[in-house]
Protein backbone atom coordinates (compact mmCIF):
# COMPACT_ATOMS: atom_id res chain seq x y z
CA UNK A 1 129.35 139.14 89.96
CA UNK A 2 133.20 138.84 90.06
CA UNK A 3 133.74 138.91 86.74
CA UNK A 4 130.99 136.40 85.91
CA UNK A 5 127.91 137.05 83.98
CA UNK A 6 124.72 136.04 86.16
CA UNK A 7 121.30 135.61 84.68
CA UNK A 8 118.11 136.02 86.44
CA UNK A 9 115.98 132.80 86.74
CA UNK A 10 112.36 133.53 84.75
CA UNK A 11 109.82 134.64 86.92
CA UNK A 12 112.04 135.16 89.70
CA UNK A 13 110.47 137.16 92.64
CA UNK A 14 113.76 138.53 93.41
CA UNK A 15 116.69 139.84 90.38
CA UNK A 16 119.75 140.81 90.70
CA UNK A 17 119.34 144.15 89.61
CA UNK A 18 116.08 144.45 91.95
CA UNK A 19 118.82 142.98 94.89
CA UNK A 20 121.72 145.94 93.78
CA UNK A 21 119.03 148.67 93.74
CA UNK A 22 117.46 147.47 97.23
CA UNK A 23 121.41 148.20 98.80
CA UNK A 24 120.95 150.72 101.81
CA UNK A 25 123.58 153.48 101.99
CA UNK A 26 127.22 152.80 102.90
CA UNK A 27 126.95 154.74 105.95
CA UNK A 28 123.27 152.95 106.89
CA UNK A 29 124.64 151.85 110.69
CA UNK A 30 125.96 155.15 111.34
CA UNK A 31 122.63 156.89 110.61
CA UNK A 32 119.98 154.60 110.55
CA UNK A 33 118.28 153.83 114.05
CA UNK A 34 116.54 150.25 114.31
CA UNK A 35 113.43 150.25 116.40
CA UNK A 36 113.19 146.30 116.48
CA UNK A 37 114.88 143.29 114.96
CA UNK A 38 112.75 140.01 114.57
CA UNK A 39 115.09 136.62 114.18
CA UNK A 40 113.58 134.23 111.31
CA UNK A 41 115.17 130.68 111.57
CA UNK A 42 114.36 128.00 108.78
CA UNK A 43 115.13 124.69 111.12
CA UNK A 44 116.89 121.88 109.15
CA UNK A 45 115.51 118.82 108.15
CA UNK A 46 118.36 116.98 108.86
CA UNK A 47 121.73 117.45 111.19
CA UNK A 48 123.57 117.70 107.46
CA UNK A 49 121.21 120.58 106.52
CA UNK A 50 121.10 123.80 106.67
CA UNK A 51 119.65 126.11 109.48
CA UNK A 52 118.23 129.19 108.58
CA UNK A 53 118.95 132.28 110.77
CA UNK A 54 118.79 135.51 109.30
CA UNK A 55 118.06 138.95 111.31
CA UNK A 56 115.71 141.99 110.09
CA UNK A 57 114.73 144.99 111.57
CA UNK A 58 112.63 147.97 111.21
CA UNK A 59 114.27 151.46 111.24
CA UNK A 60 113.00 154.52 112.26
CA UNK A 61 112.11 155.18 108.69
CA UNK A 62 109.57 152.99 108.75
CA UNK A 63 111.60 150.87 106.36
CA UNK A 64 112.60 146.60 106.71
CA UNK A 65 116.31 145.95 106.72
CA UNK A 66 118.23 142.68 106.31
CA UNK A 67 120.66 143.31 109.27
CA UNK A 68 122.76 139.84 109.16
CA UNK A 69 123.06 135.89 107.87
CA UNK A 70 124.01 133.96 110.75
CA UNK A 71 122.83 130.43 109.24
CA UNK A 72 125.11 127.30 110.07
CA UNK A 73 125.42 124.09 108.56
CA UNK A 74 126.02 120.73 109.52
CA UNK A 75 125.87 121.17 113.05
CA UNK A 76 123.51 118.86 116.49
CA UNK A 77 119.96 120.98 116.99
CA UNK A 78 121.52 122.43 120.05
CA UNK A 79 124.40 123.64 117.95
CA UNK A 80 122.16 125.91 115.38
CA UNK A 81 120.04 126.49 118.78
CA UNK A 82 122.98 128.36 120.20
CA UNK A 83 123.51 130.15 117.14
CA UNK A 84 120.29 131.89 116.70
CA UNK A 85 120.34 132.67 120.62
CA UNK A 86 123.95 134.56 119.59
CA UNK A 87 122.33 136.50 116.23
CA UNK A 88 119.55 137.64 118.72
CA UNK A 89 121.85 139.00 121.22
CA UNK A 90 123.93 140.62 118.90
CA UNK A 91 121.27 142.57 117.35
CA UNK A 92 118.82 142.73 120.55
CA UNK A 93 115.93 140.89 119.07
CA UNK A 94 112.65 141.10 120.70
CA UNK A 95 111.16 138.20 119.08
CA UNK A 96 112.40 134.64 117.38
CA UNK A 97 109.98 133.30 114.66
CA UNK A 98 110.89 130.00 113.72
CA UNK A 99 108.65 127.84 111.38
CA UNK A 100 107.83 124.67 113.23
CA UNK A 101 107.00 122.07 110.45
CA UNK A 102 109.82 120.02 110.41
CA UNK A 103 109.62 119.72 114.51
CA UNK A 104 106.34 121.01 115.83
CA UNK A 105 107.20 122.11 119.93
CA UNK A 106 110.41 120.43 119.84
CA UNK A 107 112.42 123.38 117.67
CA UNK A 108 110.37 125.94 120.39
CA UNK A 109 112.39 123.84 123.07
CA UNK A 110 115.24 123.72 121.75
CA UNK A 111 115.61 127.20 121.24
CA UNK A 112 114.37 127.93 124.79
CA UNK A 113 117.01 125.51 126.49
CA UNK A 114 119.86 127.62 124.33
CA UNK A 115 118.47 130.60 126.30
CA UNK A 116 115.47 130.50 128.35
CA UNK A 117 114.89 134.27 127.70
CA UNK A 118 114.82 134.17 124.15
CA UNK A 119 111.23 135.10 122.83
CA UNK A 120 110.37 132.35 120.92
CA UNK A 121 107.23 132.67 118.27
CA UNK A 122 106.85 128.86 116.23
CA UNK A 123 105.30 129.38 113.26
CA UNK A 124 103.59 126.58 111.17
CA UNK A 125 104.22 127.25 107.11
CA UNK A 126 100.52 126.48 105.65
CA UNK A 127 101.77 127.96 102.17
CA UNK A 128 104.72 126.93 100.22
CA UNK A 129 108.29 128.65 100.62
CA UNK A 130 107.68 130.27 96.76
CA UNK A 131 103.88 131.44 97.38
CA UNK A 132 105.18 132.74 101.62
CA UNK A 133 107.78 134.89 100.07
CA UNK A 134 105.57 136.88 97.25
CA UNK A 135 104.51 139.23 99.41
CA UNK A 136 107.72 140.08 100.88
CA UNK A 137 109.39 140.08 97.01
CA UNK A 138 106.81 143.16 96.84
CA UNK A 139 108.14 144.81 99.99
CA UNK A 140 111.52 145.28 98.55
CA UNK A 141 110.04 146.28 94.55
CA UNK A 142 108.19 149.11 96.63
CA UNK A 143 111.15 149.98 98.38
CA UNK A 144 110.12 149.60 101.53
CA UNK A 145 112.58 146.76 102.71
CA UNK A 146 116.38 146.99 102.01
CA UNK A 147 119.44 145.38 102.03
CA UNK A 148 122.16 146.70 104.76
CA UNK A 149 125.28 144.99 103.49
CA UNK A 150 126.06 142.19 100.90
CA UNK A 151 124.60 138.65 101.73
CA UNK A 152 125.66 136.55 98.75
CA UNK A 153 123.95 132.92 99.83
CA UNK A 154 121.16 134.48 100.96
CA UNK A 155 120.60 136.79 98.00
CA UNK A 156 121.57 133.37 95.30
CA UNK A 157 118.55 131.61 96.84
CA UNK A 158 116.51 134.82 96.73
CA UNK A 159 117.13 135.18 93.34
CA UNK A 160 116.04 130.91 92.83
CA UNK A 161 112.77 131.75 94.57
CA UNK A 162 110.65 132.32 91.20
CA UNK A 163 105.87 133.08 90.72
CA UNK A 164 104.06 130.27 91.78
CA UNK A 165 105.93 128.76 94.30
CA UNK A 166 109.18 127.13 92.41
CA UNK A 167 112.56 127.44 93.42
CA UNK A 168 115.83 127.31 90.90
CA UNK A 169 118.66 128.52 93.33
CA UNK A 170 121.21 126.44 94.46
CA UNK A 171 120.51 124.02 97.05
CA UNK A 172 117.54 122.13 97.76
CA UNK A 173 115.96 124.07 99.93
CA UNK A 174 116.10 127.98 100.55
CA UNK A 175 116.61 127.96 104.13
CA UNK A 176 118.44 131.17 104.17
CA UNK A 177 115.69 133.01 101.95
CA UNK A 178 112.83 131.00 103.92
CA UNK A 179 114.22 132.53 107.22
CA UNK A 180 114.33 135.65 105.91
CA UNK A 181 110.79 135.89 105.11
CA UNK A 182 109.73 134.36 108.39
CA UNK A 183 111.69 137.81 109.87
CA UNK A 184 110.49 140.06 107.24
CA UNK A 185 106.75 139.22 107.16
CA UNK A 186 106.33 139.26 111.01
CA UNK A 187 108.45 142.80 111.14
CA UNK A 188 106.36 144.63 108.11
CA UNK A 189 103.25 142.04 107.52
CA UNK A 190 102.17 141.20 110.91
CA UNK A 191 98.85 142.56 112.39
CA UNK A 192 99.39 144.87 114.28
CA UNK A 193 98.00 144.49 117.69
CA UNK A 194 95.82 147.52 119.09
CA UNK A 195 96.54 149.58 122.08
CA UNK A 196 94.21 148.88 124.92
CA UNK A 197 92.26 152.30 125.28
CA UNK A 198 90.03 153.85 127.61
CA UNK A 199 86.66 154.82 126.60
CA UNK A 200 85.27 157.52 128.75
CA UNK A 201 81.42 158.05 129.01
């Protein structure tokens, strides 16, 4: 990567070669419809930290595609609030999932006081950033999640996330990569909910 030699962390879910191979096409937004785009957000711990916002969708292929990094740094809760309610309406999300551990219903209201119509979903991380991501990792080495355009942070903490659980990338946390899956899983992963039929007799 420009000019420099990068090696993979062992046991990393994601390599860089996996990353370069999981590219879409050049010409992905001309041709490539999106069905529906799903906002992950990785709240900070801290106002120093990072927030999390990253934006997937699912094309008419049936395939998951990393549309955009919007994450922000160093800025109040309502700041990183405002930014997430700007990556959905840029890519018309139908649905914000934001993990709620480090704020329980008060990242759900901040969110909804950035934009009251924002579809908010909190979701509360039972399983370690490492172990959440696995199955995603496997989404992408089936190719059935790609990358449309370069997304260098995210993809260095991607790359950090390794089996087990661990995390070598830079930074102490992988917000980015943590939001990311939050979009991802809920996009490809989710159950998906029946239509209500009727039965006739």
């Amino acid at each position: 990567m420009d000019g420099e030699i990068v090696e993979d962390v062992e046991g990393a879910l994601w390599t860089r070669r996996l990353i370069e191979t999981s590219r879409a096409p050049l010409d992905f937004a001309r041709d490539e419809r999106i069905r529906r785009v799903v906002i992950g957000v990785d709240p900070p711990a801290s106002a120093a930290g990072t927030c999390g916002i990253v934006a997937c969708g699912l094309g008419a292929d049936g395939l998951g595609y990393v549309l955009g990094d919007h994450s922000v740094s160093g800025v109040s809760p309502e700041g990183w609030a405002r930014a997430v309610a700007y990556a959905a309406e840029l890519h018309g999300a139908d649905r914000v999932v934001a993990e709620s551990n480090q704020g329980g219903a008060m990242v759900e209201s901040v969110l909804r006081s950035a934009d009251m119509s924002l579809p908010v979903k909190a979701a509360h991380a039972r399983l370690g950033k490492g172990r959440r991501a696995e199955p995603v990792a496997i989404l992408f080495e089936k190719g059935k999640a790609r990358f449309a355009g370069a997304f260098p942070e995210l993809e260095d903490q991607l790359c950090g996330l390794t089996l087990g659980g661990g995390y070598e990338g830079p930074g102490r946390s992988p917000d980015r990569a943590d939001a990311m899956v939050w979009a991802m899983a809920e996009l490809m992963l989710a159950p998906v909910r029946a239509e209500p039929r009727i039965r006739v007799l």
